[in-house]
Protein backbone atom coordinates (compact mmCIF):
# COMPACT_ATOMS: atom_id res chain seq x y z
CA UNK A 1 55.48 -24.94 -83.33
CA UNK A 2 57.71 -25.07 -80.55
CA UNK A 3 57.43 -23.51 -77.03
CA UNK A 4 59.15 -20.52 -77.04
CA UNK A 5 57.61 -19.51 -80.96
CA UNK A 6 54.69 -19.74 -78.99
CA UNK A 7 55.47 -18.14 -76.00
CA UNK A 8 56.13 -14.84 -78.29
CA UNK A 9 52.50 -15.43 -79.16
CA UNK A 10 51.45 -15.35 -76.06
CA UNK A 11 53.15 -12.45 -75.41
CA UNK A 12 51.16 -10.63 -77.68
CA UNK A 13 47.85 -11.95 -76.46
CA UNK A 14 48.48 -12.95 -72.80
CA UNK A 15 44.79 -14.04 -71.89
CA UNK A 16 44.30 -17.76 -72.31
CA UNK A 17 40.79 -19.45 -72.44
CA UNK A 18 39.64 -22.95 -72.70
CA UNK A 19 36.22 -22.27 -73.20
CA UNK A 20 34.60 -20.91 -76.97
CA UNK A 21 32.05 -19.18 -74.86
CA UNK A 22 34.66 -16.60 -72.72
CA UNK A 23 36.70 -15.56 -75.76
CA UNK A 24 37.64 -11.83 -74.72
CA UNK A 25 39.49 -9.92 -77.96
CA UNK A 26 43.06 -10.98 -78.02
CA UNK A 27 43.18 -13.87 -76.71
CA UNK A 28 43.95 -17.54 -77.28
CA UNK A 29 42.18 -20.38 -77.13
CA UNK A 30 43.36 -23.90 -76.28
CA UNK A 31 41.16 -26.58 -77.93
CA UNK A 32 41.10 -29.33 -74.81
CA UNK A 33 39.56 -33.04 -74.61
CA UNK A 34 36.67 -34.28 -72.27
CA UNK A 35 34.39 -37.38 -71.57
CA UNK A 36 31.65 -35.38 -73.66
CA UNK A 37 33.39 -33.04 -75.40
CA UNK A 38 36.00 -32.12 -78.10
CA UNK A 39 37.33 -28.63 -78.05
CA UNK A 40 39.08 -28.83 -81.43
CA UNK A 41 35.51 -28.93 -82.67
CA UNK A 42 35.02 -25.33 -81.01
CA UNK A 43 37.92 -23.33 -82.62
CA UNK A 44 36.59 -21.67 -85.30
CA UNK A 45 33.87 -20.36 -83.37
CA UNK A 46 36.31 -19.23 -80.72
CA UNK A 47 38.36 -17.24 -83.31
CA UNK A 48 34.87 -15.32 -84.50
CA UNK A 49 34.22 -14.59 -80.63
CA UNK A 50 36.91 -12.78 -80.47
CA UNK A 51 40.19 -15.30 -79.65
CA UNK A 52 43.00 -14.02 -81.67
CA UNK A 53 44.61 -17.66 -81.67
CA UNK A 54 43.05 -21.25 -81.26
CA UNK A 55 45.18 -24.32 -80.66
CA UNK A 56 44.56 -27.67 -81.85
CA UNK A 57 45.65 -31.07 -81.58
CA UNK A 58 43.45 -32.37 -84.45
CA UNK A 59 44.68 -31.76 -88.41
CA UNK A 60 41.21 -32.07 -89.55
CA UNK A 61 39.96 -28.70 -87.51
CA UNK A 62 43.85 -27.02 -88.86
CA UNK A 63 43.34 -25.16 -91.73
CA UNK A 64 46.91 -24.43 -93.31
CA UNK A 65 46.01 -21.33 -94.66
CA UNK A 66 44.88 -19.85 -91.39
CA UNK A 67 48.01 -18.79 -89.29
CA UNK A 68 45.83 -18.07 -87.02
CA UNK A 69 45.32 -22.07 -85.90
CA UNK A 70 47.67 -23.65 -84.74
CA UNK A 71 48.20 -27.12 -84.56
CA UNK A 72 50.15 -29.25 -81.73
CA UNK A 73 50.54 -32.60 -81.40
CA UNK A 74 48.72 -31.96 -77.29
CA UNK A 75 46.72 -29.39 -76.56
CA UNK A 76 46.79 -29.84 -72.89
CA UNK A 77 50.72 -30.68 -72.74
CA UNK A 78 51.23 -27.53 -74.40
CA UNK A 79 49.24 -25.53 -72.23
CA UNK A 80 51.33 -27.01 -69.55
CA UNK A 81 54.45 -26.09 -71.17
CA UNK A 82 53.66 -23.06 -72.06
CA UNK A 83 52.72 -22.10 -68.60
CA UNK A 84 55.86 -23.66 -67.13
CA UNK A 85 58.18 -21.68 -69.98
CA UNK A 86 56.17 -18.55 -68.47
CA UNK A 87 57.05 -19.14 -64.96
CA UNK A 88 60.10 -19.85 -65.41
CA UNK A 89 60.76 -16.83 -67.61
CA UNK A 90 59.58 -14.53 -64.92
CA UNK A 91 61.03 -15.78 -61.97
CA UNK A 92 58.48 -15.18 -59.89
CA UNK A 93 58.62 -16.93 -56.53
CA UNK A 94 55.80 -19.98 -56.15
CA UNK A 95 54.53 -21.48 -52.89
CA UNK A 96 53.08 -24.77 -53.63
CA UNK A 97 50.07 -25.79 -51.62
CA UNK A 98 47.94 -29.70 -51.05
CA UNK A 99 46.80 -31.54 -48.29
CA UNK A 100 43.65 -33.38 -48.18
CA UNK A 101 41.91 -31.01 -46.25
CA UNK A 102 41.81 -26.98 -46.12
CA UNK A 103 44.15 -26.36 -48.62
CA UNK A 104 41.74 -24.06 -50.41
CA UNK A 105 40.95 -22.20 -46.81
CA UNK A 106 44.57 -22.07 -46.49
CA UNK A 107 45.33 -20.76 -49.51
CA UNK A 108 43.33 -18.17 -49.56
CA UNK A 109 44.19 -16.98 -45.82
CA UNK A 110 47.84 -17.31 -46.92
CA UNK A 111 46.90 -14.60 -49.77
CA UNK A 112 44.76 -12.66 -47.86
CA UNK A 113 47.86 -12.25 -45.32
CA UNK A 114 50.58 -11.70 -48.02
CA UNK A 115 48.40 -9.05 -50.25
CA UNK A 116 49.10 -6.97 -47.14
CA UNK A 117 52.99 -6.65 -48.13
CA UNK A 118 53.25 -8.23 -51.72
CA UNK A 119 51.65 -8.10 -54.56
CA UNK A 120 50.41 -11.87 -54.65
CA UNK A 121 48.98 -14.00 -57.73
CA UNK A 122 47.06 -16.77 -56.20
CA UNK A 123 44.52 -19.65 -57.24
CA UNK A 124 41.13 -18.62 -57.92
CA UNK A 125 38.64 -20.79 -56.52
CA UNK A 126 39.82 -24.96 -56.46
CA UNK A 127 40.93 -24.50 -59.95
CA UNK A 128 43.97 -26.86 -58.40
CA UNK A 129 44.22 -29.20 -61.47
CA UNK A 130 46.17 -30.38 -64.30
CA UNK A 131 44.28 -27.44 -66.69
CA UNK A 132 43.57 -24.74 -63.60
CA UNK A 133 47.35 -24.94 -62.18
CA UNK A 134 48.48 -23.85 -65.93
CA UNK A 135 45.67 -21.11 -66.81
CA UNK A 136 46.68 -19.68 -63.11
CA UNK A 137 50.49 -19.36 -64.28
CA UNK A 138 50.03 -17.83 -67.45
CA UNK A 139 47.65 -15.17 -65.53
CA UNK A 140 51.39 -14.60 -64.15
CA UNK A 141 52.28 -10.75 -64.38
CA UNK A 142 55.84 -9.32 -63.90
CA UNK A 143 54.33 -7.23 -61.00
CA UNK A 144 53.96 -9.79 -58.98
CA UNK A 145 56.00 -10.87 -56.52
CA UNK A 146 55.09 -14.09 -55.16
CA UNK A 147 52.36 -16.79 -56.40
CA UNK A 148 50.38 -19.30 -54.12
CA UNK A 149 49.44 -22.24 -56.41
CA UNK A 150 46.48 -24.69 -54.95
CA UNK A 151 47.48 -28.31 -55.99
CA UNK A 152 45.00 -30.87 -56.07
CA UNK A 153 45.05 -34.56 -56.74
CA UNK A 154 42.69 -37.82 -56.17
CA UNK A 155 45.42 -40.69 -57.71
CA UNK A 156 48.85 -41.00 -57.72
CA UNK A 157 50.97 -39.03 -59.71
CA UNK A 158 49.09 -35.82 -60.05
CA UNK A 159 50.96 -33.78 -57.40
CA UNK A 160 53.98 -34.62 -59.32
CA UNK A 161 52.32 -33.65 -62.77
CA UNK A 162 51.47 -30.11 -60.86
CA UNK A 163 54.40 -29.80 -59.43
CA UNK A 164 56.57 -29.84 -62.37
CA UNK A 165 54.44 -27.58 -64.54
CA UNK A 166 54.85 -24.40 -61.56
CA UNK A 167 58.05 -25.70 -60.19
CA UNK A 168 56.94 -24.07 -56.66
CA UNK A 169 60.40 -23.02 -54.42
CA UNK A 170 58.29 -23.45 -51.07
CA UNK A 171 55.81 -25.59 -50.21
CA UNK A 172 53.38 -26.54 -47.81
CA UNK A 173 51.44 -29.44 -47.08
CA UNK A 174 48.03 -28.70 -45.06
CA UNK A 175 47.50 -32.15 -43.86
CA UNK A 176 46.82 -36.10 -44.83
CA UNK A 177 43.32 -37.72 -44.34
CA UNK A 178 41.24 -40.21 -45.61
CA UNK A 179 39.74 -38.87 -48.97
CA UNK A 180 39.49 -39.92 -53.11
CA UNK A 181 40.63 -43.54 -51.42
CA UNK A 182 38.90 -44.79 -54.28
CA UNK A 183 41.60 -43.27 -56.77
CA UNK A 184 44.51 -43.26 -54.22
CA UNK A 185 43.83 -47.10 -52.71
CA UNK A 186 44.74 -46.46 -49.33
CA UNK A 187 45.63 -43.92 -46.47
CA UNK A 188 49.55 -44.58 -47.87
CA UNK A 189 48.61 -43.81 -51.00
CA UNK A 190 47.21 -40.60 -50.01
CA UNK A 191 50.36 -39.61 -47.68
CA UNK A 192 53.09 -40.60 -50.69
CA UNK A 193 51.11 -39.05 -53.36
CA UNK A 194 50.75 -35.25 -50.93
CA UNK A 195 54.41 -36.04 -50.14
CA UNK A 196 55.30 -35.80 -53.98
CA UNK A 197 55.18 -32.45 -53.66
CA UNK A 198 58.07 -32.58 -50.87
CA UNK A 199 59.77 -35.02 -53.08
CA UNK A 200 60.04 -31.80 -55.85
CA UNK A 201 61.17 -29.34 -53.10
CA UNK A 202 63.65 -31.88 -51.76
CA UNK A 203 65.53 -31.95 -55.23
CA UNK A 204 65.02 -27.97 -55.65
CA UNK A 205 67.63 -25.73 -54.13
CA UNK A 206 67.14 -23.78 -51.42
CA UNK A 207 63.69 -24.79 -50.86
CA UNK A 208 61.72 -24.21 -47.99
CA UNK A 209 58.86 -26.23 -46.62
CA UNK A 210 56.08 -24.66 -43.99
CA UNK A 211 54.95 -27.72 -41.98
CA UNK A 212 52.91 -28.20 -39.02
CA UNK A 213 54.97 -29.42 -36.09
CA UNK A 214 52.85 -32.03 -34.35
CA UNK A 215 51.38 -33.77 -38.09
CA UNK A 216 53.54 -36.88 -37.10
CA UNK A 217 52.80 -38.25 -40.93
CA UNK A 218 54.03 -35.00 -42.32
CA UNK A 219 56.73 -35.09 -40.16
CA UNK A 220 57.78 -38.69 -41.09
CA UNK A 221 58.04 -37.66 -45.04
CA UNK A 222 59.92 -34.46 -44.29
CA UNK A 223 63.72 -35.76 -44.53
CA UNK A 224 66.30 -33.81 -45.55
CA UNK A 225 64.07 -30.12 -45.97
CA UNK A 226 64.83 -27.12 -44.72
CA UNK A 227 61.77 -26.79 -42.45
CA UNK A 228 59.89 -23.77 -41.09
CA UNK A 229 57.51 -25.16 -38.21
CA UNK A 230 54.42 -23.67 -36.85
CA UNK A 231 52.08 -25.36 -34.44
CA UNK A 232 51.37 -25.74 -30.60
CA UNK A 233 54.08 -26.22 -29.26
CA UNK A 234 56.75 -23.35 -27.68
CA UNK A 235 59.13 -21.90 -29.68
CA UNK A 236 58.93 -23.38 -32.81
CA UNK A 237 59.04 -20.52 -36.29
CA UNK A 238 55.84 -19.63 -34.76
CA UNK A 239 53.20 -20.93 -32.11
CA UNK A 240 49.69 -20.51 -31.09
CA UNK A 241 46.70 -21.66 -28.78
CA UNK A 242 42.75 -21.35 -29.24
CA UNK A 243 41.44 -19.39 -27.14
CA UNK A 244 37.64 -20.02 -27.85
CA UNK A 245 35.39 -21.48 -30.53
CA UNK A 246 31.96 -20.38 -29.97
CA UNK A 247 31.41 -20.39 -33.10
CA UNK A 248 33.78 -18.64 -34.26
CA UNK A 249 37.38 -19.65 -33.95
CA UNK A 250 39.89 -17.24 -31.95
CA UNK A 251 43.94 -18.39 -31.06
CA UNK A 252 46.64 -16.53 -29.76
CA UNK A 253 49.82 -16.62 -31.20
CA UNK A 254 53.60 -15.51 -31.11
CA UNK A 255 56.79 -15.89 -33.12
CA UNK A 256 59.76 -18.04 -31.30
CA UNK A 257 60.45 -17.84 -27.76
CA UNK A 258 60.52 -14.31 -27.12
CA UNK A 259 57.92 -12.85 -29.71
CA UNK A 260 54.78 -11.07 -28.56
CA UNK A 261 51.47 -12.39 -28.08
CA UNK A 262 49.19 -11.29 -30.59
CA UNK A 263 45.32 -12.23 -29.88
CA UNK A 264 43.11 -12.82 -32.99
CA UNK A 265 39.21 -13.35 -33.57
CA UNK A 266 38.58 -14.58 -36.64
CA UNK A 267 35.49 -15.13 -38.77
CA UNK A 268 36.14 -18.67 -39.17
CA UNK A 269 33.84 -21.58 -38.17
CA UNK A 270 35.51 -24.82 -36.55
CA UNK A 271 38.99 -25.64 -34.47
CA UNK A 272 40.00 -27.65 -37.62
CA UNK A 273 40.67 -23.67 -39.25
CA UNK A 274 43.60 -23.26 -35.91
CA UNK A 275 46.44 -24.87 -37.86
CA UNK A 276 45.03 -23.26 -41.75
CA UNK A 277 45.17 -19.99 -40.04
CA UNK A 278 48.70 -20.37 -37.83
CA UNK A 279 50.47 -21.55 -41.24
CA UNK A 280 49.33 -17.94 -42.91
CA UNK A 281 50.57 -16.45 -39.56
CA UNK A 282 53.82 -18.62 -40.21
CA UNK A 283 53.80 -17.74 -44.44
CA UNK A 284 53.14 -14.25 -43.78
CA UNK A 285 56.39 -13.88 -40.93
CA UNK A 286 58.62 -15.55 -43.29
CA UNK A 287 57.67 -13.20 -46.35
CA UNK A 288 58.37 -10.26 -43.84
CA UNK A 289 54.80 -9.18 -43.26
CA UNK A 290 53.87 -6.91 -40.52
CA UNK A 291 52.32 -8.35 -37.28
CA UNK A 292 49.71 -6.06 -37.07
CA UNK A 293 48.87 -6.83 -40.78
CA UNK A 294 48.78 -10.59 -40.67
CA UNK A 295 46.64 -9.93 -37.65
CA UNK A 296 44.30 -7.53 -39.88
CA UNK A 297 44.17 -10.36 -42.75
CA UNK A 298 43.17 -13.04 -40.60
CA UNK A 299 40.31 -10.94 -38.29
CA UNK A 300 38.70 -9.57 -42.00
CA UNK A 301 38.88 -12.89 -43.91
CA UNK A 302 35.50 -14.25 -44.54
CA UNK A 303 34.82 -17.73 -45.94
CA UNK A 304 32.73 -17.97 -48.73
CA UNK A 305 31.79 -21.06 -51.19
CA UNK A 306 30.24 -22.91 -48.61
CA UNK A 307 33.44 -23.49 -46.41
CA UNK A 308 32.91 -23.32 -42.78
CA UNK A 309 30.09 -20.40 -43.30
CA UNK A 310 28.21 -19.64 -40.27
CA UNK A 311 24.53 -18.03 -41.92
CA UNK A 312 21.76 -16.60 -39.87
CA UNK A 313 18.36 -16.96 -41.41
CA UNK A 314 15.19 -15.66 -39.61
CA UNK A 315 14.23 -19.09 -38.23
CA UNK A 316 17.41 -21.03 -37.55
CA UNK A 317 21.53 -20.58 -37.78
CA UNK A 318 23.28 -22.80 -40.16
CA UNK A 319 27.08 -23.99 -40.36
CA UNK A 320 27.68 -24.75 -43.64
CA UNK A 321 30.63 -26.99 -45.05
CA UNK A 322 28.65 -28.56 -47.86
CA UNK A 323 31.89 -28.12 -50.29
CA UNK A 324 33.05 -31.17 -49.86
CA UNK A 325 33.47 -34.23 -47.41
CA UNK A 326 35.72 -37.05 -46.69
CA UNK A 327 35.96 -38.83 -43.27
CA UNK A 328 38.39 -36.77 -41.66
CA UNK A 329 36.41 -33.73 -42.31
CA UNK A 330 33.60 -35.23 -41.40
CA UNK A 331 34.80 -36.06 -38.37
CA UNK A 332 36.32 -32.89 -37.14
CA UNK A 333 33.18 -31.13 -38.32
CA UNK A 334 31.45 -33.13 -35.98
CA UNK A 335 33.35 -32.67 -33.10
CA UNK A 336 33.65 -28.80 -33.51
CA UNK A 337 29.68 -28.87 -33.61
CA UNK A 338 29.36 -31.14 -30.57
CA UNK A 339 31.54 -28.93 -28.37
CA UNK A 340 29.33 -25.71 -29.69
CA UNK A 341 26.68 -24.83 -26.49
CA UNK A 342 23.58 -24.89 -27.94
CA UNK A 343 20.04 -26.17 -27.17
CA UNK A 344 18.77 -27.44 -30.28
CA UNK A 345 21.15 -29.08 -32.33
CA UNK A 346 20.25 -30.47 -35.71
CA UNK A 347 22.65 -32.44 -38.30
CA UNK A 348 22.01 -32.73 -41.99
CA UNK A 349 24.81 -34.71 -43.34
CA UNK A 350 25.30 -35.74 -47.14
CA UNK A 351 27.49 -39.21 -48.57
CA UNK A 352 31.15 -39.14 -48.76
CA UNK A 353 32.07 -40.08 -52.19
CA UNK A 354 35.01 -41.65 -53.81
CA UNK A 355 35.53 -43.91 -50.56
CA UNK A 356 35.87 -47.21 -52.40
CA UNK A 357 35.65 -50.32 -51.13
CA UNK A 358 36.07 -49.00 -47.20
CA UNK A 359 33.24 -46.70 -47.79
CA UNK A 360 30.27 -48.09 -45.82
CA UNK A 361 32.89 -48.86 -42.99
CA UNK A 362 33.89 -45.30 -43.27
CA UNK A 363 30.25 -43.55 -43.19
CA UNK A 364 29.40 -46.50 -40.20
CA UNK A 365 32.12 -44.80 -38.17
CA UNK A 366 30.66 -41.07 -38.85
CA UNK A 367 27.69 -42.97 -37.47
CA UNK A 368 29.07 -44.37 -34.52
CA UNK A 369 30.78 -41.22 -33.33
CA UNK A 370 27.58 -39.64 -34.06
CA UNK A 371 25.63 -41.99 -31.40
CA UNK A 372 27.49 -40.57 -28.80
CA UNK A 373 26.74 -36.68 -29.56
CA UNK A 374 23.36 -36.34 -28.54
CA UNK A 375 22.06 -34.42 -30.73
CA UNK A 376 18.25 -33.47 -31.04
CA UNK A 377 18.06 -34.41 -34.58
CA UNK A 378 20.20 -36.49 -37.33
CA UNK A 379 18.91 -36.81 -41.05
CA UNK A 380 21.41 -38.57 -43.27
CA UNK A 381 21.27 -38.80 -47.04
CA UNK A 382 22.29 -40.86 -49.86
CA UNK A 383 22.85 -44.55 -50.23
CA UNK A 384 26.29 -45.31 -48.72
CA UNK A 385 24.53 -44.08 -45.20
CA UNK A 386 21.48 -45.57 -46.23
CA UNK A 387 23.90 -48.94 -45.80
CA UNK A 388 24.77 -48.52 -42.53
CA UNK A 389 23.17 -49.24 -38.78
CA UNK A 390 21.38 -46.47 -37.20
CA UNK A 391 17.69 -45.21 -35.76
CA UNK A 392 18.11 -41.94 -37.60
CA UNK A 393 16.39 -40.45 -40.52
CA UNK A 394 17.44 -40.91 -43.87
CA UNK A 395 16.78 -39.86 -47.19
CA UNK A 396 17.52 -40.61 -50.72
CA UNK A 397 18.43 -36.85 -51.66
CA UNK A 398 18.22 -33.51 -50.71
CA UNK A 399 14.68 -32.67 -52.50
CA UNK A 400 13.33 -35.56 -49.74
CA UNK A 401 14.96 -33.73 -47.49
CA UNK A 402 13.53 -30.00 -48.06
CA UNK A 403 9.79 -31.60 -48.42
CA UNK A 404 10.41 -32.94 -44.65
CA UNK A 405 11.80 -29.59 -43.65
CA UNK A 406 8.68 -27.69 -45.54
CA UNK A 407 6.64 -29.50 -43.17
CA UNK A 408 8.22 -29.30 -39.96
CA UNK A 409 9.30 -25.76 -39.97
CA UNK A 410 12.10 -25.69 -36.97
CA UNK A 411 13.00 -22.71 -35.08
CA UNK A 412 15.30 -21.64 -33.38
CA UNK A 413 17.69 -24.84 -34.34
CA UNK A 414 21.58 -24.55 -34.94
CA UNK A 415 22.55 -26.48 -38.22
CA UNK A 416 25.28 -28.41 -39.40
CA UNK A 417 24.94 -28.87 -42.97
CA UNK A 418 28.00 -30.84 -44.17
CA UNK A 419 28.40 -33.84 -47.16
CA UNK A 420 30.38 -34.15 -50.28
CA UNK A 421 29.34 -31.00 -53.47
CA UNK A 422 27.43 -33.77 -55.67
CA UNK A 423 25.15 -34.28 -52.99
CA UNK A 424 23.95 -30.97 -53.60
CA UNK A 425 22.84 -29.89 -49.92
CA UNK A 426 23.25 -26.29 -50.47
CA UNK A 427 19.82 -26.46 -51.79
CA UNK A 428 18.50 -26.63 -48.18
CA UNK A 429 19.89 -23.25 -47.01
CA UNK A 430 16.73 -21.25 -48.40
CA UNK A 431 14.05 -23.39 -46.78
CA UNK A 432 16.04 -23.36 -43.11
């Protein structure tokens, strides 16, 4: 079956699911491939849940009788082709979004900001891959007016992949750290495999790219765009200045020269959120939002998902960025909680995964830094920091970790809780 014979299909029954157990009536499900699992082996049962369609790319699970299977020679490729016929179809414009860290933070303040004048299709949770980038498209309405698409990527290559399925007309590029160097190889790796999404926009016309003014490695990529700068310094597209971070982060900004200064306290934990914030300011300008609004956005957003949370228990406050971790975020985690005036500091921080073969360096350099913090406490878990030369406590995992907290009880202690999701340390927030 071809692409657009499908695409009239889909028409018909515009909710797409990859999963036999969320088959709403009229839908279609796309039979896709795992490490344990084999969707083809799932499509009859999706079509008695309810899926009006199933997709295969297996004969023996096609039943030529039943138009209601159809087979493909890739499920996955289809669903990306599908959902790149869609966009295109509809026109709708796309800002593309990476970086190695915030992009999800980003994303959503850029859609928080935007929903105030537009009505905005954006990515729901990090479902930023080569299967979420597609299902988000083809949730793509005619009433919408622009689309932010989250792209995420740990080797080289997948920016590209993502960026040729939504074709985005403006991107931007959060930042470039040290993370997935297992996949990518090196800190270049991770730069030119971001930068393939300014490679797309670069061949694209009239493409604009949002892009932080003083990121000299962004900067160094950014040849021959059209650029829209936002950052610290005066009169770029639009610039700002913290004004306090105690917790919470608050910056003042203005557009160009002669703009106004607008003051804004946000509910955001850490200086690292300044330049995730001042590119939604910048976004938000561009699209022709309202000051006032973009202000209103960014004071009512609230993280959630374990991103930068600040949480008040009875016994203890906690800062929680237990979502994920690489050395960069580690790092500026670290130095947002250091500069945080408080008497009793404690840090529980998890592994960093995916580090390859510079991974003990890496955590031995969280380490270091740590040394000259001060803090009252430091418990570190998991075997990479296990490797490396300290005098501070460590554990295996997390359930080590709550038994030690069971029987210590602190008080009136301010938490950081930060390490990569598959070390699990959101497990500790109920017994703090």
């Amino acid at each position: 079956m071809t692409i657009p014979a499908l695409y009239q299909i889909y028409l018909q029954c515009p909710i797409v699911t990859t999963d036999s157990r969320n088959c709403l009536e009229g839908s279609i499900f796309f039979a896709l491939k795992g490490e344990t699992f084999n969707g083809n082996s799932f499509a009859s049962k999706a079509l008695k849940e309810g899926c009006s369609y199933a997709v295969v790319d297996e004969a023996q699970y096609a039943d030529p009788e039943n138009k209601h299977i159809i087979l493909v020679d890739d499920s996955l490729k289809t669903l990306q082709m599908l959902a790149n016929f869609h966009r295109k179809q509809l026109g709708t414009r796309v800002i593309g979004i990476t970086g190695t860290n915030g992009k999800t933070t980003t994303k959503e303040l850029i859609a928080a900001v935007l929903s105030e004048s537009h009505n905005v299709l954006y990515t729901q949770g990090n479902l930023n891959n080569h299967i979420g980038v597609p299902l988000t498209l083809l949730k793509l309405r005619a009433h919408h007016n622009l689309a932010v698409i989250e792209m995420g990527a740990n080797h080289p290559g997948e920016i590209k992949t993502l960026v040729n399925i939504a074709e985005p007309n403006y991107g931007i590029i959060t930042n470039v750290g040290k993370a997935h160097l297992e996949g990518f190889g090196s800190f270049e790796g991770v730069i030119k495999t971001k930068g393939e999404l300014y490679d797309f926009l670069r061949q694209k016309e009239d493409s604009i790219v949002f892009i932080q003014n003083e990121n000299p490695f962004l900067i160094d990529i950014a040849d021959g765009l059209t650029l829209i700068r936002y950052g610290v310094t005066e009169n770029l597209y639009v610039n700002g200045k913290i004004t306090s971070c105690s917790p919470y982060l608050a910056f003042d900004w203005k557009a160009g020269k002669d703009g106004n200064i607008h003051h804004v306290q946000t509910q955001l934990i850490g200086e690292y959120n300044f330049d995730n914030a001042l590119a939604a300011v910048a976004i938000g300008r561009f699209f022709g939002v309202e000051p006032a609004k973009i202000d209103h956005a960014l004071i009512n957003y609230k993280p959630q998902n374990s991103r930068s949370q600040l949480k008040e228990t009875e016994s203890n406050k906690l800062i929680i960025d237990a979502y994920n971790a690489n050395p960069t975020s580690m790092m500026a985690a670290l130095r947002n909680f250091k500069r945080i005036d408080a008497k009793h500091k404690f840090v529980i921080l998890g592994d960093m995964k995916e580090l390859g073969e510079s991974s003990i360096e890496e955590h031995q350099k969280i380490v270091d830094f740590i040394d000259s913090c001060h803090f009252e406490r430091v418990i570190l878990i998991g075997d990479q920091f296990a490797q490396t030369t300290h005098t501070y406590d460590t554990y295996e995992n997390i359930s080590e970790v709550i038994k030690a907290i069971n029987k210590d009880k602190p008080k009136g202690c301010y938490f950081l809780i930060k390490g990569s999701n598959s070390m699990k340390l959101g497990l500790i927030i109920e017994h703090l």
